[in-house]
Protein backbone atom coordinates (compact mmCIF):
# COMPACT_ATOMS: atom_id res chain seq x y z
CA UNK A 1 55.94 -100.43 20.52
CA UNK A 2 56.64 -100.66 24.50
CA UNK A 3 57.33 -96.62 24.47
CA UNK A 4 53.95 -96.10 22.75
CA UNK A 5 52.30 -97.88 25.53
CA UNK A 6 54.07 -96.35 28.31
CA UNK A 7 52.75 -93.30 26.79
CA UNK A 8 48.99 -94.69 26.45
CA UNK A 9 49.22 -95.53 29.45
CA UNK A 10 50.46 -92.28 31.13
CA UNK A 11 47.34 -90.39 28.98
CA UNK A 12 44.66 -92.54 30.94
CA UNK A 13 46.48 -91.64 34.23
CA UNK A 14 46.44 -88.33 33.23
CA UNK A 15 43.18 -87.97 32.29
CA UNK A 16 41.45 -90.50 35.22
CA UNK A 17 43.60 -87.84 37.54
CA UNK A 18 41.42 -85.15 35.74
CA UNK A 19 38.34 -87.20 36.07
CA UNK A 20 38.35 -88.03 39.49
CA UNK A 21 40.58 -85.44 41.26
CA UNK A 22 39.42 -82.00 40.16
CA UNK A 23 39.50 -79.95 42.71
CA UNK A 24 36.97 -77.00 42.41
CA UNK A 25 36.92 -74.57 45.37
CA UNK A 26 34.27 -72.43 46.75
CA UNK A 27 33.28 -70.94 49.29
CA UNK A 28 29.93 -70.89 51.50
CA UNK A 29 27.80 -70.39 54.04
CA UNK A 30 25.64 -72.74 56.50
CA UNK A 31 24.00 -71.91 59.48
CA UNK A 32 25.51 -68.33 59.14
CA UNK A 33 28.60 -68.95 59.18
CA UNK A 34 30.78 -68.42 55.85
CA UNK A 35 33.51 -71.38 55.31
CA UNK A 36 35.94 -72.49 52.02
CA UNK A 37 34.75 -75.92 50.51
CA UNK A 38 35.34 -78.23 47.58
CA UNK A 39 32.21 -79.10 45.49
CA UNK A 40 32.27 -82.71 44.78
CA UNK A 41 31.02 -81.50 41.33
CA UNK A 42 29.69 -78.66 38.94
CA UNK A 43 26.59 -77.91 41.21
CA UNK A 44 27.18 -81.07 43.66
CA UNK A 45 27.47 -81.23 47.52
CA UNK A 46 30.34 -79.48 49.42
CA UNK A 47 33.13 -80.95 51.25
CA UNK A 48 33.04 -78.95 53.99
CA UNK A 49 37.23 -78.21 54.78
CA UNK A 50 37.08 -76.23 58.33
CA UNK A 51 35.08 -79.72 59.88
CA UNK A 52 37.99 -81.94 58.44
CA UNK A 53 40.48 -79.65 60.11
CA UNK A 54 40.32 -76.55 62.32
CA UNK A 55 43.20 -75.44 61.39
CA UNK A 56 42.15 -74.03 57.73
CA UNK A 57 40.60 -71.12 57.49
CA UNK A 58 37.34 -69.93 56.88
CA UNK A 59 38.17 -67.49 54.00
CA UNK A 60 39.28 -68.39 50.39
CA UNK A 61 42.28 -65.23 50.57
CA UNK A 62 43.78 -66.59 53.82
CA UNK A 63 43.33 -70.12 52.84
CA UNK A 64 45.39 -69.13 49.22
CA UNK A 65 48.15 -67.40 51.87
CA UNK A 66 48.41 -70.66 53.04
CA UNK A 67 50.00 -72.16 50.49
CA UNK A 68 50.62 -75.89 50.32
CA UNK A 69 50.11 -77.01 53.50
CA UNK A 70 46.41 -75.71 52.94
CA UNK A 71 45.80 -77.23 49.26
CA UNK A 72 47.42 -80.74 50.86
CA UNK A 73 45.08 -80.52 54.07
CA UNK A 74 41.92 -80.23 51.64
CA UNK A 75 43.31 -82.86 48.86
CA UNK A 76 43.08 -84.99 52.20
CA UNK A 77 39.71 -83.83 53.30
CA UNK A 78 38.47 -85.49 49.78
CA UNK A 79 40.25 -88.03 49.66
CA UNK A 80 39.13 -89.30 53.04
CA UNK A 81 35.56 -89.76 51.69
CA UNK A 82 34.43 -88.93 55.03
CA UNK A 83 30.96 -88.90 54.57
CA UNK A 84 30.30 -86.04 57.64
CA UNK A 85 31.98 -83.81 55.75
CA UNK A 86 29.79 -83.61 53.08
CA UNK A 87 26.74 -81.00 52.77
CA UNK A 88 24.22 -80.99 50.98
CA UNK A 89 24.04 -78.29 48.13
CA UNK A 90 20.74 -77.35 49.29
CA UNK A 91 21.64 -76.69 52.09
CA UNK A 92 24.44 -74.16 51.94
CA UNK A 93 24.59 -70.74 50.06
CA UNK A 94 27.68 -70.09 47.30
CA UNK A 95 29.28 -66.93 47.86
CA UNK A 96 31.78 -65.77 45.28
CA UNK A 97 35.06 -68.24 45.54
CA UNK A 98 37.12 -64.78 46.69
CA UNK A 99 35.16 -61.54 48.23
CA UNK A 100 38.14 -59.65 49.80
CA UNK A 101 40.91 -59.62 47.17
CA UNK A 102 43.78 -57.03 47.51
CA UNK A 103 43.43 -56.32 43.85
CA UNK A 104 40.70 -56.96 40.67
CA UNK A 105 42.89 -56.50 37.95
CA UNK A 106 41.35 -56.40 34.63
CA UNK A 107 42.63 -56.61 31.01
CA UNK A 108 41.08 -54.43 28.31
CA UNK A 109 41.41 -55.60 23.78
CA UNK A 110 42.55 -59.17 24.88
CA UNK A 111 40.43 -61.28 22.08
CA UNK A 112 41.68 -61.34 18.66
CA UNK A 113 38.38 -61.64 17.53
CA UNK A 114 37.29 -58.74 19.98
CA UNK A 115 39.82 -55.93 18.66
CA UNK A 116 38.35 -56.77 15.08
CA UNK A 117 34.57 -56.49 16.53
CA UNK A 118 35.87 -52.78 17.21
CA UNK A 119 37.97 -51.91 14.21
CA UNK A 120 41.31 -51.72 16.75
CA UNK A 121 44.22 -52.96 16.39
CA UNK A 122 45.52 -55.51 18.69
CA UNK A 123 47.73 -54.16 21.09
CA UNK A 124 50.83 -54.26 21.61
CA UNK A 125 51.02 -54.72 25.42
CA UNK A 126 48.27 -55.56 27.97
CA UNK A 127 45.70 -52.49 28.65
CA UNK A 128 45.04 -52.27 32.19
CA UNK A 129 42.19 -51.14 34.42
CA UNK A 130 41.01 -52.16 37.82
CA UNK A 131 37.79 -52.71 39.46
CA UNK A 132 36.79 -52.43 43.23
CA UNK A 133 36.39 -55.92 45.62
CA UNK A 134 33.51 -54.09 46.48
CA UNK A 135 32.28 -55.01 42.86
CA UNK A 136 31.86 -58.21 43.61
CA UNK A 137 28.86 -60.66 44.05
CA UNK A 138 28.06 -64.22 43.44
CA UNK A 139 26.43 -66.66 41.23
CA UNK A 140 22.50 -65.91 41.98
CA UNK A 141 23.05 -62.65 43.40
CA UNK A 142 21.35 -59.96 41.84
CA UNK A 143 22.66 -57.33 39.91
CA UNK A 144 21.75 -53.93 40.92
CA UNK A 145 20.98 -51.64 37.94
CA UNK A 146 22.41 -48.32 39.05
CA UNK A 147 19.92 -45.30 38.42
CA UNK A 148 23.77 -43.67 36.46
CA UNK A 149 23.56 -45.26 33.70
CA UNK A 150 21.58 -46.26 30.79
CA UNK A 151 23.54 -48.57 29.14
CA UNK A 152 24.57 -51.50 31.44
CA UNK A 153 26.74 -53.90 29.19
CA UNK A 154 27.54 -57.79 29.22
CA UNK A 155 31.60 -59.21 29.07
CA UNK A 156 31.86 -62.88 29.81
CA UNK A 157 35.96 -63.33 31.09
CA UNK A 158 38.21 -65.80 32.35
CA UNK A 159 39.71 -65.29 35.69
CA UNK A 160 43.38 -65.89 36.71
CA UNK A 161 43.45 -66.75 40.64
CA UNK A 162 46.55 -65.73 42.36
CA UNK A 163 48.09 -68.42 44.57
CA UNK A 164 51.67 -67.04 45.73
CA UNK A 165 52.92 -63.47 45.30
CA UNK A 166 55.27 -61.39 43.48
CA UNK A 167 57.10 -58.77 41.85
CA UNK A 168 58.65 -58.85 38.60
CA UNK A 169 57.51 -62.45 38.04
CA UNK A 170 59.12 -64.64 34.84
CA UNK A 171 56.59 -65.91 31.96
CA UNK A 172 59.17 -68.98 33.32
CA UNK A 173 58.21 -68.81 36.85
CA UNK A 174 53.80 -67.31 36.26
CA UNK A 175 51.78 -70.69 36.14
CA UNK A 176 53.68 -71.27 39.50
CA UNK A 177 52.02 -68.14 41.14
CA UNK A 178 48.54 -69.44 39.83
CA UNK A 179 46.51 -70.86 41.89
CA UNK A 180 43.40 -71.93 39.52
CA UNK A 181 40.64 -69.96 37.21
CA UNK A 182 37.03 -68.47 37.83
CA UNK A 183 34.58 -66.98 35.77
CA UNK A 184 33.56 -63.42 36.01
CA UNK A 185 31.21 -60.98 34.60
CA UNK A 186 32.39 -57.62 33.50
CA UNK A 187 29.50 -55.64 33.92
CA UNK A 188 30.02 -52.60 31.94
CA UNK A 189 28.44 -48.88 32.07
CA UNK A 190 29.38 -47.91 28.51
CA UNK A 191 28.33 -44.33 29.06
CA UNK A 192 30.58 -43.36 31.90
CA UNK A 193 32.85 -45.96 30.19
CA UNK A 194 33.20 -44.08 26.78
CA UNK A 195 32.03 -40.72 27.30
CA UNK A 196 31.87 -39.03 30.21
CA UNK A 197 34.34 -38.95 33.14
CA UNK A 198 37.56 -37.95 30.68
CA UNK A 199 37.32 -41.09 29.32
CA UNK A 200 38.56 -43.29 32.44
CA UNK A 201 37.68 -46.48 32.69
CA UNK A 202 36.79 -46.90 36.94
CA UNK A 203 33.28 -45.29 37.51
CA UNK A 204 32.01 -47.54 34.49
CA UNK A 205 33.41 -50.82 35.51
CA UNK A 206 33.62 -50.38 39.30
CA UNK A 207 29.94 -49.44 40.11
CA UNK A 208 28.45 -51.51 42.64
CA UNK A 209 27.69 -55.34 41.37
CA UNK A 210 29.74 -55.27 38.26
CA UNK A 211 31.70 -58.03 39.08
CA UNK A 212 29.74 -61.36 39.26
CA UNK A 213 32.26 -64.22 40.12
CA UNK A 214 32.68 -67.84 40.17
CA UNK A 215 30.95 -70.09 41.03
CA UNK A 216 34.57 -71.81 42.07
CA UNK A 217 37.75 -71.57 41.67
CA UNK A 218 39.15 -75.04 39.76
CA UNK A 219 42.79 -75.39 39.91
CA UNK A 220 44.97 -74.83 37.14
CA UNK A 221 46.23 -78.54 37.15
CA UNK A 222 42.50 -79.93 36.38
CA UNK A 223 41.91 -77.85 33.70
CA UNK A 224 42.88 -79.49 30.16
CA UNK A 225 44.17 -76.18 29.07
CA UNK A 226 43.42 -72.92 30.06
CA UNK A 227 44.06 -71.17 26.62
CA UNK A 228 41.67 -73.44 25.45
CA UNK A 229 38.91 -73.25 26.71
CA UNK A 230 35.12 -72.26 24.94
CA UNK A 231 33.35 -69.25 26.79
CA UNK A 232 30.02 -67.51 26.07
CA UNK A 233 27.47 -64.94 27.16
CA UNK A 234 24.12 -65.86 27.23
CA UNK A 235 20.75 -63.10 28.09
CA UNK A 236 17.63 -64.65 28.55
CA UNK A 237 18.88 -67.82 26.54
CA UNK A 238 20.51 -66.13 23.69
CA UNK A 239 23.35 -65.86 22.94
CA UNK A 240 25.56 -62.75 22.95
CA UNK A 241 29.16 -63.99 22.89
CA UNK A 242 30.36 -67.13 22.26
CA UNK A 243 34.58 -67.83 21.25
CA UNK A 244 37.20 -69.58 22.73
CA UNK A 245 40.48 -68.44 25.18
CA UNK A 246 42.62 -69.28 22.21
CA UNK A 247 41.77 -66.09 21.02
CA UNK A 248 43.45 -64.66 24.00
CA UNK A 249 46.05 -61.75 22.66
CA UNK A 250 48.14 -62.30 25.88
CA UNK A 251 47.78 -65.37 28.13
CA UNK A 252 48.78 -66.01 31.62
CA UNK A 253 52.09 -66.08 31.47
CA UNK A 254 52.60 -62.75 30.00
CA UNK A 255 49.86 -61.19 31.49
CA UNK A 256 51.30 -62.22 35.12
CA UNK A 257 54.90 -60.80 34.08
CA UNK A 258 53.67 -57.71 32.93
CA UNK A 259 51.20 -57.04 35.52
CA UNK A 260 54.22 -58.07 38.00
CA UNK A 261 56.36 -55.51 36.92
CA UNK A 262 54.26 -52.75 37.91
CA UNK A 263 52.15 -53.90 40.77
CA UNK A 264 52.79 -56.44 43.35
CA UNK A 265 50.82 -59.85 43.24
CA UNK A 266 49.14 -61.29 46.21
CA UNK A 267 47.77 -64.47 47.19
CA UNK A 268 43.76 -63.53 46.31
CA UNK A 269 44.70 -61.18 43.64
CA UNK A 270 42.00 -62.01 40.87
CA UNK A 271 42.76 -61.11 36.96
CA UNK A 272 40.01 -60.65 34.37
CA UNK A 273 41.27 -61.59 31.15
CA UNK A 274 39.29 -59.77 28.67
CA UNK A 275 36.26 -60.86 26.77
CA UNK A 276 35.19 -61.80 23.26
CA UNK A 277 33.03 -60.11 20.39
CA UNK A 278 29.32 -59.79 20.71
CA UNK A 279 29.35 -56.91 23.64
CA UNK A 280 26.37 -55.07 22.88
CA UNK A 281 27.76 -51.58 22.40
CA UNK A 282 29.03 -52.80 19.21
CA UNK A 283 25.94 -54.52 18.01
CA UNK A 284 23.86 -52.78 14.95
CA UNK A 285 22.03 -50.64 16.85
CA UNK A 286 24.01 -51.10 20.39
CA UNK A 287 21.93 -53.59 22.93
CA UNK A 288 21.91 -52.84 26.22
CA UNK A 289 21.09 -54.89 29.29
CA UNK A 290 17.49 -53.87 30.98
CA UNK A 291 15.59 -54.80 34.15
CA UNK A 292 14.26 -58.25 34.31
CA UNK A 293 17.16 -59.74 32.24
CA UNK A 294 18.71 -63.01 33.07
CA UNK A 295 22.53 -62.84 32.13
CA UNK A 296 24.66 -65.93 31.92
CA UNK A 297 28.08 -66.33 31.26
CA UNK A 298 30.19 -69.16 31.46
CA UNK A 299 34.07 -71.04 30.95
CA UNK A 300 34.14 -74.50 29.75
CA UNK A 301 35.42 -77.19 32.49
CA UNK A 302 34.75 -73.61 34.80
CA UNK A 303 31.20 -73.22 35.28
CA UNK A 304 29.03 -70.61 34.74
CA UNK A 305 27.31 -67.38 37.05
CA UNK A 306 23.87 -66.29 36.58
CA UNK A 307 22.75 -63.19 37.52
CA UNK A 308 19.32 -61.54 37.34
CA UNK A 309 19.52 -57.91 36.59
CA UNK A 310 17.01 -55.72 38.84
């Protein structure tokens, strides 16, 4: 009877930890200058961490080289409940939680449910491609529909966040060399994607915009379980996608050891974990996105990025 309320009683900790701790980073700008924050919520004011302590940078990559010291310096900037920290949401703009990452790793067939959308089989190891930082925008940015293609697609994906680099990580030793998870859009030319170009993957994931990120980064500790977690696409309030990271084929840990053995991980190193069915090249007839569309996509205890295409 006592152990079963020792362990009650460690579950509320737990979860009033979760509740009142969760630490969701971002990054902004005010006043034109661009600084790394902690939203007090989904959408709420930012704690703004370069006024609490000069010392931390004003990037999200140099803050994750950092390490510790850095994540302890802004646990204390929120903890301090300093109220002249605090800015108004209004009154800053959300840029994507990381713009200058050394690498945007992606991972093609990782959904279960996704390989069977495409009559595949599920692979055997991770399928690789990259896309360019240069992909990237944020939340409320618009996405620029390039005049190349004619059939701009929709992929809703989890994001691994590298916190410490590596080479030839463990599955022991990956959760330790992650940092937290984002949210990304895959945007997706499925022409240059499928059939022109030999077949490579990089001009039709890599064009300019096709990475929508964020809006924060929430660290892996405050999430209830990463593999877990429900996710969904959304265009002009339908919806397109809609599953759950359980499906993932490969998770973290062996996604971070295989990646490790080819490529070496860096602090800011993002990861796109694949998305679910309901892309719409595989729709009956194929859907594709069009001018004027409003695309939302979104990771449960995450948050979601809304783009309008243009």
């Amino acid at each position: 009877m006592r152990f079963n309320v020792l362990l009650d009683v460690r579950r509320i900790a737990c979860h009033l930890h979760r509740s009142f701790q969760t630490m969701r980073f971002v990054q902004f700008e005010e006043g034109g200058r661009r600084r790394v924050g902690v939203e007090k919520e989904d959408g709420g004011d930012v704690v703004d961490l370069s006024a609490f302590d000069k010392n931390i940078p004003t990037d999200m990559r140099s803050f994750l080289e950092g390490g510790q010291p850095m994540i302890q310096a802004a646990k204390s900037a929120v903890e301090s409940g300093n109220s002249s920290l605090i800015l108004k949401r209004d009154s800053v703009k959300l840029l994507a939680p990381v713009t200058n990452p050394d690498k945007v790793l992606c991972v093609g067939m990782n959904y279960v449910d996704h390989c069977a959308e495409q009559n595949q089989p599920v692979p055997t190891e991770p399928v690789l491609f990259s896309k360019f930082p240069s992909t990237i925008i944020a939340s409320g940015d618009d996405l620029q529909y390039p005049e190349e293609t004619q059939e701009l697609d929709w992929e809703v994906e989890m994001v691994i966040v590298i916190g410490k680099g590596g080479k030839k990580i463990s599955e022991n030793e990956a959760m330790s060399h992650v940092f937290g998870y984002t949210v990304a859009h895959d945007v997706s030319a499925r022409d240059w994607q499928m059939r022109r170009n030999g077949g490579q993957y990089l001009v039709g994931k890599s064009m300019d915009c096709f990475c929508p990120l964020g809006p924060a980064i929430v660290m892996k500790e405050d999430l209830s379980d990463p593999h877990n977690l429900g996710l969904r696409c959304r265009v002009n309030g339908v919806t397109k996608q809609d599953s759950n990271t359980k499906n993932l084929v490969f998770k973290t840990e062996s996604i971070i050891a295989f990646v490790s053995r080819l490529f070496t991980l860096k602090a800011g190193d993002i990861i796109l974990t694949g998305t679910p069915p309901g892309v719409g090249c595989f729709r009956k007839p194929p859907e594709y996105l069009k001018r004027g569309d409003v695309v939302e996509v979104e990771v449960d205890q995450i948050g979601k990025v809304v783009n309008k295409v243009v």
